[in-house]
C-alpha atoms as a PDB file:
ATOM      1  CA  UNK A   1      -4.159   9.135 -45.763  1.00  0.00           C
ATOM      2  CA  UNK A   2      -2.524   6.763 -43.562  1.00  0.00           C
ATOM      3  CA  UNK A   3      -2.802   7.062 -39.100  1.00  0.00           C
ATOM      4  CA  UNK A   4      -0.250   6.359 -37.387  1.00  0.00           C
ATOM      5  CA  UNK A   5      -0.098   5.375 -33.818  1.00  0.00           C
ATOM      6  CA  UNK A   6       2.968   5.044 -31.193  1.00  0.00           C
ATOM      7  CA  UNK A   7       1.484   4.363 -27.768  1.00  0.00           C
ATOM      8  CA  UNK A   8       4.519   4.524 -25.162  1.00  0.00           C
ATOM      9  CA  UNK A   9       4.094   4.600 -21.048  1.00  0.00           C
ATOM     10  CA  UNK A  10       4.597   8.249 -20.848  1.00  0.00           C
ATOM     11  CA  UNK A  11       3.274   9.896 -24.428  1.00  0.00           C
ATOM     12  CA  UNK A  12       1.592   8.589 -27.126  1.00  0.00           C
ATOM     13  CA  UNK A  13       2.542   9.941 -30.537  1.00  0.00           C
ATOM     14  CA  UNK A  14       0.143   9.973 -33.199  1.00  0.00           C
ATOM     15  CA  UNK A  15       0.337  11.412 -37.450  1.00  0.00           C
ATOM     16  CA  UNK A  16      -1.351  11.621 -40.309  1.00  0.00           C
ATOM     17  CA  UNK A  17       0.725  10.785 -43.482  1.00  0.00           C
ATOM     18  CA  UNK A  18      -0.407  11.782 -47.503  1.00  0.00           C
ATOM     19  CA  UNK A  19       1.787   9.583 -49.081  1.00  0.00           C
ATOM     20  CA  UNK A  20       5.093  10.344 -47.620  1.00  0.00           C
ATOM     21  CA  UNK A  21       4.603  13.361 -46.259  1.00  0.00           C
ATOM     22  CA  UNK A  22       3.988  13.249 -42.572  1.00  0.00           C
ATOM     23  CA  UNK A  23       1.344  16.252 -42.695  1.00  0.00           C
ATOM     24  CA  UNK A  24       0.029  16.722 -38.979  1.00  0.00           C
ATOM     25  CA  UNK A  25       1.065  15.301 -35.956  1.00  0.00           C
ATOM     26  CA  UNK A  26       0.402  15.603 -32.204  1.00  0.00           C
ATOM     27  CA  UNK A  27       1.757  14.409 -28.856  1.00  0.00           C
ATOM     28  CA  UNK A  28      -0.667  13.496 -25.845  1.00  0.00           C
ATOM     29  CA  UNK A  29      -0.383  11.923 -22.349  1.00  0.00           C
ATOM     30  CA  UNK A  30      -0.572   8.482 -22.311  1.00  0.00           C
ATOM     31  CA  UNK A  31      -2.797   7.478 -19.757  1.00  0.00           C
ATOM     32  CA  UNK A  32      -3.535   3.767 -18.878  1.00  0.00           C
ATOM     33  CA  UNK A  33      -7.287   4.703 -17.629  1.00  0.00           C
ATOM     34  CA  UNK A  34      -8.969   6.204 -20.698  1.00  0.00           C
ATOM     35  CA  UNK A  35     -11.928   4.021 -22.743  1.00  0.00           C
ATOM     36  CA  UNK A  36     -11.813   3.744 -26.554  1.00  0.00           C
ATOM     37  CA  UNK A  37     -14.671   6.813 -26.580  1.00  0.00           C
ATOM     38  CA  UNK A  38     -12.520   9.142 -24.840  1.00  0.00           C
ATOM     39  CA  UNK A  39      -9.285   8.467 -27.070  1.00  0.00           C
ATOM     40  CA  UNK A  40     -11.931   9.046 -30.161  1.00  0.00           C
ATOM     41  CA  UNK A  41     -13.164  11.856 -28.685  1.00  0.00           C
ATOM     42  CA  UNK A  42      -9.703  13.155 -28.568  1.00  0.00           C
ATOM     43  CA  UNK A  43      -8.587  12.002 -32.224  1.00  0.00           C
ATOM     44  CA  UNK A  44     -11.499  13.303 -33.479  1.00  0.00           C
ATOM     45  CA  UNK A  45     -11.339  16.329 -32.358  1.00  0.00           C
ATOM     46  CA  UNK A  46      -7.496  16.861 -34.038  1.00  0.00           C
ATOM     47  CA  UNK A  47      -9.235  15.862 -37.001  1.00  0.00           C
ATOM     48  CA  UNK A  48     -11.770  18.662 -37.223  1.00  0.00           C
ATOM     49  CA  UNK A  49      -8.747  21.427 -36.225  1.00  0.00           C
ATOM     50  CA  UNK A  50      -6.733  20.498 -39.351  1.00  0.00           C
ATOM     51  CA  UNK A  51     -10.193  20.006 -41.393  1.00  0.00           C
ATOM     52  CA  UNK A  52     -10.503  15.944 -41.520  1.00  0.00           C
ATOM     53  CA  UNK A  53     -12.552  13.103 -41.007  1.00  0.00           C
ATOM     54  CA  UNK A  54     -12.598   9.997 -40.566  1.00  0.00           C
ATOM     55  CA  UNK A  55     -13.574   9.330 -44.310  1.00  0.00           C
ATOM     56  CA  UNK A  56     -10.183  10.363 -45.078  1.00  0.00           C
ATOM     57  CA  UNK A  57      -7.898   7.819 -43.827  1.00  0.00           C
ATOM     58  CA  UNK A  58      -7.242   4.733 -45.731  1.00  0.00           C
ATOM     59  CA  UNK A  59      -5.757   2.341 -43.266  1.00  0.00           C
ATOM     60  CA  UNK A  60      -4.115   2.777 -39.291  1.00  0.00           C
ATOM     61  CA  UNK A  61      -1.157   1.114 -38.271  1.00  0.00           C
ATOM     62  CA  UNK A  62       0.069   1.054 -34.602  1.00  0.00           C
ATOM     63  CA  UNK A  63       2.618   0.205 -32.236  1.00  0.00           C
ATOM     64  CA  UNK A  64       2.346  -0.234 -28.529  1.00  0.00           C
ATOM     65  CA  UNK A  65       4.337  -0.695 -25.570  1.00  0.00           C
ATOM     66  CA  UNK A  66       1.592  -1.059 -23.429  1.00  0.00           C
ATOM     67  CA  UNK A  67      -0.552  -3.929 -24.117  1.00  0.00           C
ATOM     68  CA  UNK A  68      -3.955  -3.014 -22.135  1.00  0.00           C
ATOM     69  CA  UNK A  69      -3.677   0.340 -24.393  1.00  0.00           C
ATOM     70  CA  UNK A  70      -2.983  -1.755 -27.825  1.00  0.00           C
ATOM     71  CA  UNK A  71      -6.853  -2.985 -27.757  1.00  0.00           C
ATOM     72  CA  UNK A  72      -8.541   0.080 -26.226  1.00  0.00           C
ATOM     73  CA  UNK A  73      -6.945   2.081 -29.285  1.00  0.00           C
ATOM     74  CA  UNK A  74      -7.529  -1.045 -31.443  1.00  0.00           C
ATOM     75  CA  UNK A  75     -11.566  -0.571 -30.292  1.00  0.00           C
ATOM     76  CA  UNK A  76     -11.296   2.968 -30.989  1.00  0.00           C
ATOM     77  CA  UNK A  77     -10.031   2.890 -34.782  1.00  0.00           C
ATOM     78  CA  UNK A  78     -12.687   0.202 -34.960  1.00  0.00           C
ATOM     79  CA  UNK A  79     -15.623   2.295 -34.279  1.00  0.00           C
ATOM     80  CA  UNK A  80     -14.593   5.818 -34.941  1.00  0.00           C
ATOM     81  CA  UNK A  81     -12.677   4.649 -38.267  1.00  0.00           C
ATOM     82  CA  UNK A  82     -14.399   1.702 -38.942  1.00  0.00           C
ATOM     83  CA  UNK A  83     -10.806   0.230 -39.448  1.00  0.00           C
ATOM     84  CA  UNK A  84      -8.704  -2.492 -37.841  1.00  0.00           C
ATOM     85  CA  UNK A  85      -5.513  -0.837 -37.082  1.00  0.00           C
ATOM     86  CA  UNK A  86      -2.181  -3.168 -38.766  1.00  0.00           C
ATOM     87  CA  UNK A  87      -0.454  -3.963 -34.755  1.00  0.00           C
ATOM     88  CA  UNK A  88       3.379  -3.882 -35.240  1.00  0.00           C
ATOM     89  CA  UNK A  89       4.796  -6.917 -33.751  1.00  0.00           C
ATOM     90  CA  UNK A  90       8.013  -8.881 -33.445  1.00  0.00           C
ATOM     91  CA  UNK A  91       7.504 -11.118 -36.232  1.00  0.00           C
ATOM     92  CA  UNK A  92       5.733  -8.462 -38.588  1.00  0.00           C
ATOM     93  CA  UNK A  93       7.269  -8.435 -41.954  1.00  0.00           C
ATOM     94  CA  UNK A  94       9.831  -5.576 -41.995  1.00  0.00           C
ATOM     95  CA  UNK A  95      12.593  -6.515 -43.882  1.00  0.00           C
ATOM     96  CA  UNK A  96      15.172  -6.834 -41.273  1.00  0.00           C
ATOM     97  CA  UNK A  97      15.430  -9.385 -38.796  1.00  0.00           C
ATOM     98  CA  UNK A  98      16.195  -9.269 -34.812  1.00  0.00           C
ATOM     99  CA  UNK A  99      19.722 -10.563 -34.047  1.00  0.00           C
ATOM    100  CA  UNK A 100      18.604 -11.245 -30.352  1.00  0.00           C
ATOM    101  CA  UNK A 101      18.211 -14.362 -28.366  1.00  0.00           C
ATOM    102  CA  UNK A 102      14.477 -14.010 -27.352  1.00  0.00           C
ATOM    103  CA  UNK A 103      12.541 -11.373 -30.457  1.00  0.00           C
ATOM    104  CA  UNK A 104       9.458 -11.710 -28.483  1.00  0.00           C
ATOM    105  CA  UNK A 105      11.180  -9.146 -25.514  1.00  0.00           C
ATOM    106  CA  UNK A 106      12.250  -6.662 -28.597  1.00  0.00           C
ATOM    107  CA  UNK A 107       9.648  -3.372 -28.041  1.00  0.00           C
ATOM    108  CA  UNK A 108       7.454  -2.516 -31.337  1.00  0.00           C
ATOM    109  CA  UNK A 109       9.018   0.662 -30.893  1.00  0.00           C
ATOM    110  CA  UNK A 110      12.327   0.087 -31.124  1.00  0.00           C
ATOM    111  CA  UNK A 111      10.996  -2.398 -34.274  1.00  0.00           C
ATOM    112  CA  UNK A 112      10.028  -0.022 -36.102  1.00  0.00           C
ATOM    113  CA  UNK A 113      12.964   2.856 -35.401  1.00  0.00           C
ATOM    114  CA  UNK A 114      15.577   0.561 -36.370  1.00  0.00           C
ATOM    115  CA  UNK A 115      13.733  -0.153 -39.332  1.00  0.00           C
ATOM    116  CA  UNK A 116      13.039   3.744 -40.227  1.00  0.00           C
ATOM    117  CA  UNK A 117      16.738   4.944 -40.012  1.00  0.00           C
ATOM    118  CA  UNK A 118      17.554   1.915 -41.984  1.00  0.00           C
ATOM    119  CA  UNK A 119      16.006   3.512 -44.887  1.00  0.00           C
ATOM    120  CA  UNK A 120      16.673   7.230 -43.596  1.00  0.00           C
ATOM    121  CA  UNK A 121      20.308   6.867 -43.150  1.00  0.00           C
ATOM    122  CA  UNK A 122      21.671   3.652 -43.438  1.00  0.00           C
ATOM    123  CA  UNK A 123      23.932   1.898 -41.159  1.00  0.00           C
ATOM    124  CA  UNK A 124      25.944   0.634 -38.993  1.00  0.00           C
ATOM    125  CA  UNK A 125      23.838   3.405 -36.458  1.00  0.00           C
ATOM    126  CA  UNK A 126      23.382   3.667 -32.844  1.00  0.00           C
ATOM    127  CA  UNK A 127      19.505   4.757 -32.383  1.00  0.00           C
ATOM    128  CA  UNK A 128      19.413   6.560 -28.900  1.00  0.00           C
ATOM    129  CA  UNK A 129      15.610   6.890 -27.726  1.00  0.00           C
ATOM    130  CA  UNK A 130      15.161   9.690 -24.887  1.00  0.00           C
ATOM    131  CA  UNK A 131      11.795   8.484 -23.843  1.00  0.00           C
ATOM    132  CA  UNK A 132      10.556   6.824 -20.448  1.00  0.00           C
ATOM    133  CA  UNK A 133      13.671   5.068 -20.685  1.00  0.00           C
ATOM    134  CA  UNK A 134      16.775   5.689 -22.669  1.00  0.00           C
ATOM    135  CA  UNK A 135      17.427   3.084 -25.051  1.00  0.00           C
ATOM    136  CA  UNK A 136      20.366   2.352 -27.225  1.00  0.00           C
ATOM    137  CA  UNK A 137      19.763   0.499 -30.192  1.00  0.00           C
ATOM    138  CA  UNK A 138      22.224  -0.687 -32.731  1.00  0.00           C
ATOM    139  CA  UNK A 139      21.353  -1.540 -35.862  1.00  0.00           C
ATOM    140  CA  UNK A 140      24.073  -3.185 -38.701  1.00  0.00           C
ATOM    141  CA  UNK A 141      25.042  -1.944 -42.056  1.00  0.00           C
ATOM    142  CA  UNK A 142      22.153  -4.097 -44.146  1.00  0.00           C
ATOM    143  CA  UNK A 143      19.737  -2.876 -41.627  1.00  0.00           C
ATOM    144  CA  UNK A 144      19.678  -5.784 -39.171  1.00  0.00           C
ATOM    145  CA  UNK A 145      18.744  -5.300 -35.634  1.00  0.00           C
ATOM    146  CA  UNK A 146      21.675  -6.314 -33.007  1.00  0.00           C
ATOM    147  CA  UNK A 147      20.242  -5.237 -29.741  1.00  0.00           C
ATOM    148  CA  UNK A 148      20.981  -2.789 -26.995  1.00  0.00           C
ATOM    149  CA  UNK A 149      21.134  -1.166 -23.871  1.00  0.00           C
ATOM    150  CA  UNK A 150      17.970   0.321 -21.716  1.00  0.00           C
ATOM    151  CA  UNK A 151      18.796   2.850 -18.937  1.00  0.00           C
ATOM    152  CA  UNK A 152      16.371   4.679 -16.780  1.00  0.00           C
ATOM    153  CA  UNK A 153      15.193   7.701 -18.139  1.00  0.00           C
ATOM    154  CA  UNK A 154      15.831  11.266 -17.130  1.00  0.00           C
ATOM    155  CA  UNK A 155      12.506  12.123 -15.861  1.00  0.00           C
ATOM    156  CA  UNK A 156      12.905   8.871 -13.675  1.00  0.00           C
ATOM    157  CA  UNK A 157      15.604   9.702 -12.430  1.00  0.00           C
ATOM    158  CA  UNK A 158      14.461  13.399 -11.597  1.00  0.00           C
ATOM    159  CA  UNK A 159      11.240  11.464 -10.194  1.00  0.00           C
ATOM    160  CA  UNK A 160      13.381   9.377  -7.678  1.00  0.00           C
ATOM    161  CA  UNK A 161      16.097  12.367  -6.603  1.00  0.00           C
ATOM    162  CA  UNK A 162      12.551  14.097  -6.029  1.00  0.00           C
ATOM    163  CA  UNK A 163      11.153  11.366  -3.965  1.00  0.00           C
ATOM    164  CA  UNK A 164      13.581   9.835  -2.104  1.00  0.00           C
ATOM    165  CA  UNK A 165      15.026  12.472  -0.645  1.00  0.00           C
ATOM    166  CA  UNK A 166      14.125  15.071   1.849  1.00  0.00           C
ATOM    167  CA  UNK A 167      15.052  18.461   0.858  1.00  0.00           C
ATOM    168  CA  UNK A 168      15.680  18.379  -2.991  1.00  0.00           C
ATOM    169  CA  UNK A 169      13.338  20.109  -4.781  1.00  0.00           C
ATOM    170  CA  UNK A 170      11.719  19.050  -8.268  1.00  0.00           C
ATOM    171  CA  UNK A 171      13.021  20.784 -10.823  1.00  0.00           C
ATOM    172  CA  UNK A 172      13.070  21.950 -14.859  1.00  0.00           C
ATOM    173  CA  UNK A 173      15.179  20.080 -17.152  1.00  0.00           C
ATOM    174  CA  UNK A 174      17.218  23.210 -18.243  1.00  0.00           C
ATOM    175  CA  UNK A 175      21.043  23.700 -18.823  1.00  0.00           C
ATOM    176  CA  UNK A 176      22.508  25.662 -15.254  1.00  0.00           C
ATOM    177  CA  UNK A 177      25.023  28.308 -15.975  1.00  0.00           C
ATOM    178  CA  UNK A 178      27.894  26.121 -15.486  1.00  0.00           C
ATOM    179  CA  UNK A 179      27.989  22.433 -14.868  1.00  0.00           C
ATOM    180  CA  UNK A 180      29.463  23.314 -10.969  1.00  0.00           C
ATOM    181  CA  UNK A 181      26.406  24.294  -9.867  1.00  0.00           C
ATOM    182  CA  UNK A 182      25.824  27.348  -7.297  1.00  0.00           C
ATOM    183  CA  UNK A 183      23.348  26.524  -5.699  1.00  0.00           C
ATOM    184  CA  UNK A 184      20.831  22.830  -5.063  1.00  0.00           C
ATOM    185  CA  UNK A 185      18.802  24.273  -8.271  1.00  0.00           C
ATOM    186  CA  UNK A 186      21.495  24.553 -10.301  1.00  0.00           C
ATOM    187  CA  UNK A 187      23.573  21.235  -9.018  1.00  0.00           C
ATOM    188  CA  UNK A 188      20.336  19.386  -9.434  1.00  0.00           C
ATOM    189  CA  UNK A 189      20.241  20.497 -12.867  1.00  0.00           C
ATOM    190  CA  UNK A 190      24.077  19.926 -13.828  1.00  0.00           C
ATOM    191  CA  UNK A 191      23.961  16.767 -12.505  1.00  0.00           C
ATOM    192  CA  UNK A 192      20.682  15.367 -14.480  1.00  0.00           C
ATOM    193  CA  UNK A 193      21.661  17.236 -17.470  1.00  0.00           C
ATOM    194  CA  UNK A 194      25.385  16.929 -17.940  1.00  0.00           C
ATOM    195  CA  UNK A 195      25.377  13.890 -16.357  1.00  0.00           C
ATOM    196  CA  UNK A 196      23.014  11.986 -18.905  1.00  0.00           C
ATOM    197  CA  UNK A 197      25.091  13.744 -21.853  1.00  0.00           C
ATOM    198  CA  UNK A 198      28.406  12.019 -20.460  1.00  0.00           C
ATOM    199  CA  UNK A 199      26.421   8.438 -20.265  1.00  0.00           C
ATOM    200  CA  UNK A 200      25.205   9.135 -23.945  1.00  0.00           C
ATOM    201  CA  UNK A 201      28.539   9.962 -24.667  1.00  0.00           C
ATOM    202  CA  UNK A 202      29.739   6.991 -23.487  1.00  0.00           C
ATOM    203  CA  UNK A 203      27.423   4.990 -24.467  1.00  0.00           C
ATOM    204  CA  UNK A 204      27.888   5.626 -28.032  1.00  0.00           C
ATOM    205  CA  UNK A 205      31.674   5.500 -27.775  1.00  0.00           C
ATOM    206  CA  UNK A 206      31.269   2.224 -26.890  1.00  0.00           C
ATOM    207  CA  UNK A 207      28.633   1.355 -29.427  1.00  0.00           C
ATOM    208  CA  UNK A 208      31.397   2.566 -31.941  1.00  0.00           C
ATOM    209  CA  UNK A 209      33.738   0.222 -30.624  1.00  0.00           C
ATOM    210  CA  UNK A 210      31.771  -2.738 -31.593  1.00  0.00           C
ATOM    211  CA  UNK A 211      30.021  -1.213 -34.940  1.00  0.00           C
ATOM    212  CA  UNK A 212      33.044   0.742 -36.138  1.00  0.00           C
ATOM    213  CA  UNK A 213      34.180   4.190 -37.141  1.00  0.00           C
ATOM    214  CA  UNK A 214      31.598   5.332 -39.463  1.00  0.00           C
ATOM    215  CA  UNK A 215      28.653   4.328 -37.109  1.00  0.00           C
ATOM    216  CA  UNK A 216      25.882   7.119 -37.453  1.00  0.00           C
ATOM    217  CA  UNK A 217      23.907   8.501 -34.235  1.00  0.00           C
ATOM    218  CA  UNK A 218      20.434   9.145 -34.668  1.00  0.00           C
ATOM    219  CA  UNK A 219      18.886  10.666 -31.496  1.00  0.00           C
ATOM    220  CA  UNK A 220      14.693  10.633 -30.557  1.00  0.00           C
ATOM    221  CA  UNK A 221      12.349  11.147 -28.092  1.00  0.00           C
ATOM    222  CA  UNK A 222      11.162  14.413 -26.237  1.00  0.00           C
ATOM    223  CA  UNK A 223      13.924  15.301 -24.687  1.00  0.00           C
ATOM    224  CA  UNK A 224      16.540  14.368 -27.775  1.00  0.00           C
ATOM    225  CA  UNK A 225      17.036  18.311 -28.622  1.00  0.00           C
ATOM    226  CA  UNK A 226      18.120  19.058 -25.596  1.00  0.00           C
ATOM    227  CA  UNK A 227      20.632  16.522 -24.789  1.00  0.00           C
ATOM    228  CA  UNK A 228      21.876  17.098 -28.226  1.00  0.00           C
ATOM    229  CA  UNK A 229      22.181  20.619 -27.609  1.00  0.00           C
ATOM    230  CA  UNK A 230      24.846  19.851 -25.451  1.00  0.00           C
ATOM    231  CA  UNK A 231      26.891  17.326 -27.119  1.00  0.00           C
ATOM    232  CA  UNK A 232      28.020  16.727 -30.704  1.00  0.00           C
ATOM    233  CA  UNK A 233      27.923  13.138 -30.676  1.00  0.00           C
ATOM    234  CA  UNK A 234      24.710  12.841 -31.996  1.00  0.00           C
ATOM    235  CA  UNK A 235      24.314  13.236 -35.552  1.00  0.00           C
ATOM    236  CA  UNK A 236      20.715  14.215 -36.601  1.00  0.00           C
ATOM    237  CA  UNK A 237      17.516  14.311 -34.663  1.00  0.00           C
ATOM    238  CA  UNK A 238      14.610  12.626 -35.533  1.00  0.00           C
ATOM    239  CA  UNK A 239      11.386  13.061 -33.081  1.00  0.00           C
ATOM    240  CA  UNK A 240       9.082  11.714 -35.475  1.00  0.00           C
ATOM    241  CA  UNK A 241      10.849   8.590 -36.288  1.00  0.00           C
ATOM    242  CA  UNK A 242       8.657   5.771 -34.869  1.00  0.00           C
ATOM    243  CA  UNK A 243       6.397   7.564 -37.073  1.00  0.00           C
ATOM    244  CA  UNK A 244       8.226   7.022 -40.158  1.00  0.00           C
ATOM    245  CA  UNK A 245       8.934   3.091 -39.101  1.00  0.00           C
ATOM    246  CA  UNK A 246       5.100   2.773 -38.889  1.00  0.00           C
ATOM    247  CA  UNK A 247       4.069   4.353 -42.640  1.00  0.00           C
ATOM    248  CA  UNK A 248       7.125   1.585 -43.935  1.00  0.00           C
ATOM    249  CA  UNK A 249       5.476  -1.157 -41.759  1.00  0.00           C
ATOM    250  CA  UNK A 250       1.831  -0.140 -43.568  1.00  0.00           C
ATOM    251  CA  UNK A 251       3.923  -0.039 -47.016  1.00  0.00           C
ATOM    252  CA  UNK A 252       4.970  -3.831 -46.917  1.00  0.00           C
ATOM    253  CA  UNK A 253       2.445  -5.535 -44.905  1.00  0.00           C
ATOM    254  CA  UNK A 254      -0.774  -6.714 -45.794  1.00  0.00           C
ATOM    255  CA  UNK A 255      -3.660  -4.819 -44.708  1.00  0.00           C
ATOM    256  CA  UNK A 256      -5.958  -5.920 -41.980  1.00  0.00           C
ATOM    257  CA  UNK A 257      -9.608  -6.205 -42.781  1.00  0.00           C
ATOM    258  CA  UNK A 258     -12.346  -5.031 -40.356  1.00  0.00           C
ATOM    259  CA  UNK A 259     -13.485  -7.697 -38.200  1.00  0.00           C
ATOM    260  CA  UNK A 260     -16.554  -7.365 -36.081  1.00  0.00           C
ATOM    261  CA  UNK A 261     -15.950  -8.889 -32.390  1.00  0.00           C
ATOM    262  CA  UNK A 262     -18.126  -8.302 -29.149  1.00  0.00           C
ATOM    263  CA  UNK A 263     -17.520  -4.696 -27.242  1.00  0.00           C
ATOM    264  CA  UNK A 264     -15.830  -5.754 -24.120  1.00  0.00           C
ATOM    265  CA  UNK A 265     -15.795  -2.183 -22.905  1.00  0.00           C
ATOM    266  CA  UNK A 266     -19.773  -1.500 -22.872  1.00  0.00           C
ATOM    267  CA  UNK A 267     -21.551  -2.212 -19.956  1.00  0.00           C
END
């Protein structure tokens, strides 16, 4: 079995694959302040609720947005796995390349997503990523990556509404009633919901503009169900699809071997 890990700023996403079947797969809080015993802990103790160990996985790979995390996590497989996880770069073999002026600034993530509905559904597609930040990614009909757009995300923008003013209250990302809302709750709601379906919407008209007609939309993240709820410009929804990109990148990359280096987390 094959471990896959996406670290992102907000959640960390994390599967098991048999072959090509992603069989379990959980979501957890990423959080910046954790050692490499406490993430094992954690992993670990997913393994024993599906009835695994550590004997059973054949190789990790891993992608991270945030680099402190990439070698705590990389310390972790290494003792808890005994494993050197394969870390999913910008010049990792993938097949496609990055039509971009600087493919150092591209995100593993969006890497390997690009390179997962390549082989999922083809292209010309518009990739739109509902995570910490909403990201647009297009990617052309052989596969290639052509860049872009990053927006805030919603929760960041619920976050500042929340905190920069004085009498707004937080509130849950749910659809209001109507999208003229009755009361603050409500309007809050409308505005964060509806509002972010009418940039998507835009967003991808505009993608289609440049990529053409038959441009596919594939839609991720947490929160990709329920902006697509709400809109039918997106296509088919894919939560697990930096998971996918990973178990490719482990297909057609050579494996890492374990290395033994100093513990730079023990006291």
């Amino acid at each position: 079995m094959i471990l896959t890990i996406d670290v992102g700023n907000t959640n960390t996403l994390i599967g098991l694959y048999d072959g090509k079947m992603l069989r379990h797969h959980w979501r957890i809080k990423t959080d910046r302040n954790r050692m490499p015993d406490e993430y094992g802990m954690m992993v670990l103790g997913f393994f024993r609720h599906v009835n695994l160990s550590p004997a059973d996985i054949d190789g990790i790979c891993m992608a991270s947005v945030v680099p402190p995390l990439a070698k705590i996590y990389t310390r972790m497989c290494e003792r808890y796995f005994e494993k050197t996880p394969l870390l999913v770069t910008h010049d990792i073999h993938t097949g496609i390349s990055l039509r971009v002026d600087n493919p150092a600034g591209v995100g593993a993530d969006r890497i390997i997503d690009a390179l997962a509905v390549h082989h999922l559904y083809g292209g010309p597609a518009c990739i739109v990523d509902f995570g910490t930040a909403t990201t647009f990614d297009a990617i052309a009909a052989n596969g290639d990556y052509l860049g872009g757009a990053i927006t805030p995300g919603i929760n960041i923008a619920a976050d500042a509404l929340f905190q920069r003013t004085a009498k707004l209250p937080r509130v849950e990302l749910l659809a209001p009633p109507s999208v003229i809302g009755k009361n603050t709750i409500h309007a809050i709601q409308s505005g964060l919901l509806f509002g972010y379906v009418g940039m998507v919407e835009g967003m991808v008209a505009r993608f289609r503009q440049e990529l053409g007609a038959e441009m596919k939309v594939i839609a991720t993240g947490g929160l990709a169900r329920a902006i697509a709820a709400e809109t039918d410009v997106i296509q088919y929804i894919n939560p697990w699809l930096t998971l996918e990109g990973l178990r490719r990148v482990w297909e057609i990359n050579p494996h890492p071997k374990r290395v033994s280096n100093h513990d730079e987390f023990e006291e």
